[in-house]
C-alpha atoms as a PDB file:
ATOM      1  CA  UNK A   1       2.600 -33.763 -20.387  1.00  0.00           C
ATOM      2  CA  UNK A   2      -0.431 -32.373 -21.359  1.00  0.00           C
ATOM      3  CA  UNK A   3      -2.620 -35.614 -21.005  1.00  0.00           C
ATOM      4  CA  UNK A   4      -1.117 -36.405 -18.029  1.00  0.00           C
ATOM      5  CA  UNK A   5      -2.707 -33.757 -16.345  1.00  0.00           C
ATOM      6  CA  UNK A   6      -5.818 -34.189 -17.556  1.00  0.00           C
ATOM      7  CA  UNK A   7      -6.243 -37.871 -16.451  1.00  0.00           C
ATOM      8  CA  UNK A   8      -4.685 -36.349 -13.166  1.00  0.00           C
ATOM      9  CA  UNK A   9      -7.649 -34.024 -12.824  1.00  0.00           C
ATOM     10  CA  UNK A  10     -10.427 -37.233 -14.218  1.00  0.00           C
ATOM     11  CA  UNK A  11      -8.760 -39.378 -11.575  1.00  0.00           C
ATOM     12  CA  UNK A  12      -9.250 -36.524  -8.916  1.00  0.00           C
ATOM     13  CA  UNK A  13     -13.104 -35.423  -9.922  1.00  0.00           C
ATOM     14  CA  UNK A  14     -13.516 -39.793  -9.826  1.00  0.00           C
ATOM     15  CA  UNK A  15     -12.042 -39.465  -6.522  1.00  0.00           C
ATOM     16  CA  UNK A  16     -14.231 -37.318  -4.742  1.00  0.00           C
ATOM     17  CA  UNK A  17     -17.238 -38.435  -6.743  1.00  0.00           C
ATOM     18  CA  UNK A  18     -16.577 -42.094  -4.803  1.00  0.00           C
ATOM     19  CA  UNK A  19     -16.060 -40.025  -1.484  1.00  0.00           C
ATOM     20  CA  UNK A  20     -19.452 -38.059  -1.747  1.00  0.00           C
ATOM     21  CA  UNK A  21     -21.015 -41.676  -3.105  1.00  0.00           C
ATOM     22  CA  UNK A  22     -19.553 -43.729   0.266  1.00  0.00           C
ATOM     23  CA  UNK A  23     -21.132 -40.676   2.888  1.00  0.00           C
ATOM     24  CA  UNK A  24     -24.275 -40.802   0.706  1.00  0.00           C
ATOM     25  CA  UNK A  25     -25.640 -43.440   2.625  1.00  0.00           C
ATOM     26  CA  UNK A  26     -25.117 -40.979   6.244  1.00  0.00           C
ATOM     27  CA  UNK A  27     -27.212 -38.166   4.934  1.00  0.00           C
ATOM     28  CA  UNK A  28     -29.968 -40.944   4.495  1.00  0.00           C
ATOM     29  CA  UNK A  29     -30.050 -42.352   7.219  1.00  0.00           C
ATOM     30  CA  UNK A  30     -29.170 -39.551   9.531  1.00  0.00           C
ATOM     31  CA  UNK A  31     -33.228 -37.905   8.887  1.00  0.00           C
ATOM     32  CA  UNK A  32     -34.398 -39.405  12.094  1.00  0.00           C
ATOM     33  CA  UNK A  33     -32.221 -38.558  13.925  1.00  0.00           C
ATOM     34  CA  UNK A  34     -33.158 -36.192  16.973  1.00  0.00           C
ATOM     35  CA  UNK A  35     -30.754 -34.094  19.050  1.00  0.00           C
ATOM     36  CA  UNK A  36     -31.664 -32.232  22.377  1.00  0.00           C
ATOM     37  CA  UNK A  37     -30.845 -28.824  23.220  1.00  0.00           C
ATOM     38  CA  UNK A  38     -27.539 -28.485  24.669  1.00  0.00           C
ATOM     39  CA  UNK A  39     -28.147 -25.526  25.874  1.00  0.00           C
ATOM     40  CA  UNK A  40     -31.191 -25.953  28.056  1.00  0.00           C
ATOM     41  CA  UNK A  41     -32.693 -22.907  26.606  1.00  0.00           C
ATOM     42  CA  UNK A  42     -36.091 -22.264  24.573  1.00  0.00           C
ATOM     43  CA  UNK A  43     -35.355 -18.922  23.776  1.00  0.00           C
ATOM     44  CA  UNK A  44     -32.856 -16.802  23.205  1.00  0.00           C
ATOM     45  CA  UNK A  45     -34.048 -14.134  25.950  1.00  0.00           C
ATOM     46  CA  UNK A  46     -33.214 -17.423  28.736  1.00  0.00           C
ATOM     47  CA  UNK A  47     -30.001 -17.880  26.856  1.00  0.00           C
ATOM     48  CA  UNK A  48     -29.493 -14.083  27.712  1.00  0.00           C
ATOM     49  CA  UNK A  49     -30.473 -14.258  31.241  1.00  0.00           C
ATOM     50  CA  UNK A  50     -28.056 -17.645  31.657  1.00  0.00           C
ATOM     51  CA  UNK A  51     -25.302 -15.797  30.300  1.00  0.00           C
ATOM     52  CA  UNK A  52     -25.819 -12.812  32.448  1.00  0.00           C
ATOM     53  CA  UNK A  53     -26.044 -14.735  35.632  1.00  0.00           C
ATOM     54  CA  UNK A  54     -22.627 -16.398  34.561  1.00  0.00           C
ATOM     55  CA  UNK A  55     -20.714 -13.097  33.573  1.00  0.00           C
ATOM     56  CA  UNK A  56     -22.201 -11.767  37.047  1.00  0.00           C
ATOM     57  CA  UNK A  57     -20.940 -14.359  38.785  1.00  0.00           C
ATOM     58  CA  UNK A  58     -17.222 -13.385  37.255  1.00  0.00           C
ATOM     59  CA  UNK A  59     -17.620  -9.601  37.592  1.00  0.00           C
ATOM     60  CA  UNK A  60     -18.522  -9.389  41.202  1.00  0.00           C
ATOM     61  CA  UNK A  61     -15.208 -10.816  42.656  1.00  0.00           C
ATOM     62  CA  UNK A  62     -12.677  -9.932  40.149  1.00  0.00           C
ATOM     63  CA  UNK A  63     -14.088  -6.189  40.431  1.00  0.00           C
ATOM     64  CA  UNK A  64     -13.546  -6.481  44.083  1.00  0.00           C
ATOM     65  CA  UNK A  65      -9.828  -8.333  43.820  1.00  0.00           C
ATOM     66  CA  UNK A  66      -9.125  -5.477  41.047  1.00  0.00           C
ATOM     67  CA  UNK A  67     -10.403  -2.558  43.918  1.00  0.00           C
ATOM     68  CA  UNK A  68      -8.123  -4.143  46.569  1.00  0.00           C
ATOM     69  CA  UNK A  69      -5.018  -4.477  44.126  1.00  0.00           C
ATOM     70  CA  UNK A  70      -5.749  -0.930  42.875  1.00  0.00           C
ATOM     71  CA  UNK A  71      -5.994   0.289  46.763  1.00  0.00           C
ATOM     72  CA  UNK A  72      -2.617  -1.610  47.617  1.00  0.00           C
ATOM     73  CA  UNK A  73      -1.288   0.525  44.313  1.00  0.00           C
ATOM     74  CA  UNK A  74      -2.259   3.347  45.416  1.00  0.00           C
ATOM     75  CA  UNK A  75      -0.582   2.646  48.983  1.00  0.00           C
ATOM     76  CA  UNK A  76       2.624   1.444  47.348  1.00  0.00           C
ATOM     77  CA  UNK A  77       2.805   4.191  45.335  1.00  0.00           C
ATOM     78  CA  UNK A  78       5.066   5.840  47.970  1.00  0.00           C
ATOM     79  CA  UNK A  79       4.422   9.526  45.790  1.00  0.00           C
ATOM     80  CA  UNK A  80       4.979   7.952  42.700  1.00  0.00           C
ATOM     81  CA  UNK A  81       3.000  10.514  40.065  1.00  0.00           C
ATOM     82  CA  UNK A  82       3.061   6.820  37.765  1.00  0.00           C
ATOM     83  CA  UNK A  83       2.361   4.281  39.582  1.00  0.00           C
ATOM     84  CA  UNK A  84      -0.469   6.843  41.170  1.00  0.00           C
ATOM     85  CA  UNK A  85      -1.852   7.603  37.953  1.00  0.00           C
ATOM     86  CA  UNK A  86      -1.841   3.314  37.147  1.00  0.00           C
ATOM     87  CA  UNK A  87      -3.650   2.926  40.024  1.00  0.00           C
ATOM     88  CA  UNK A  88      -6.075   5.483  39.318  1.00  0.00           C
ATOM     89  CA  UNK A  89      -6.717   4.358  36.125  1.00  0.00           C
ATOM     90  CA  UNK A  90      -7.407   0.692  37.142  1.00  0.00           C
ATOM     91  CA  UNK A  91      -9.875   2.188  39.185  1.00  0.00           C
ATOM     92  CA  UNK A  92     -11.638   3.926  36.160  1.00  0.00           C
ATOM     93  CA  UNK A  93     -11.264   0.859  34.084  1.00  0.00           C
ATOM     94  CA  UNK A  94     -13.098  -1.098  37.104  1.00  0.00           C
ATOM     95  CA  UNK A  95     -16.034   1.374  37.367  1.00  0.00           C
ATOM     96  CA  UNK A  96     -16.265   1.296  33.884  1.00  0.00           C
ATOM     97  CA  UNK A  97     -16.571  -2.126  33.651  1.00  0.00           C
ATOM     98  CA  UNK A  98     -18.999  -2.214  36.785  1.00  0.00           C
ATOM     99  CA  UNK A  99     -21.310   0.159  34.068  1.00  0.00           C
ATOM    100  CA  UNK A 100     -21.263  -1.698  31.431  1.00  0.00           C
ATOM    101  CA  UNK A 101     -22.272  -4.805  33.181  1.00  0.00           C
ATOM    102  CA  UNK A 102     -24.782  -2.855  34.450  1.00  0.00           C
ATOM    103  CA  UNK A 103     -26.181  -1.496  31.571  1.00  0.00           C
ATOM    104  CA  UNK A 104     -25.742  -5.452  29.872  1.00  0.00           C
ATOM    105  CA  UNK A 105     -28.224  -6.438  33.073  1.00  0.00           C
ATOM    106  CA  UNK A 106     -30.843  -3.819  32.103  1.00  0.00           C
ATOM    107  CA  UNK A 107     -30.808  -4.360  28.486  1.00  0.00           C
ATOM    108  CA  UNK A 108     -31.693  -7.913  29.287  1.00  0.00           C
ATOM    109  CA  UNK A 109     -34.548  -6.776  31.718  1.00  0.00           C
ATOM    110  CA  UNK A 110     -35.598  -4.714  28.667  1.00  0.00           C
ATOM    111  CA  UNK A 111     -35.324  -7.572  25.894  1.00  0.00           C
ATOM    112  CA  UNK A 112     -37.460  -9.568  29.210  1.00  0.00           C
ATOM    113  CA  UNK A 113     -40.258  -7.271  29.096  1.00  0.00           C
ATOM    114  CA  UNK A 114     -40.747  -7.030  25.353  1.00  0.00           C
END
């Protein structure tokens, strides 16, 4: 029992010796080898700016479609202290989330200037 797990394990090590041996001949070859940027970016403070524009071009209307389903919560609410109080705090959660993008804007404009 005993040896046949050893020449188990020596048949395994073999194995993956022959598997490292056969890609070998990729990590040679693959030196001159030259990839572009994918990105499109030379540094990371246009990376920043890209990914700002993008995000800005999410928050602006799904902050407004939240307002206007917050607004027709509020209206529905027909007294409603919970349904009041979940309107009012999607409205919180909206401003709050108009801030931060805001402050994610300036702290690129400040990573800019350095």
């Amino acid at each position: 029992m005993e040896k046949r797990k050893k020449e188990k394990i020596i048949k395994n090590i073999i194995v993956f010796f022959l598997i490292i041996l056969a890609y070998l001949p990729l990590l040679v070859f693959g030196q001159d080898v030259r990839l572009d940027n994918p990105a499109k970016h030379s540094t990371v403070v246009d990376f920043l700016i890209s990914v700002r524009n993008f995000l800005w071009i999410l928050v602006a209307p799904l902050s407004s479609i939240m307002m206007i389903w917050a607004g027709i919560l509020f209206l529905t609410s027909e007294g409603n202290p919970d349904r009041i109080r979940k309107a009012k705090t999607l409205v919180t959660y909206i401003i709050v989330g108009i801030f931060v993008a805001l402050i994610a804007t300036g702290i690129v404009q400040i990573i800019k200037s350095l």
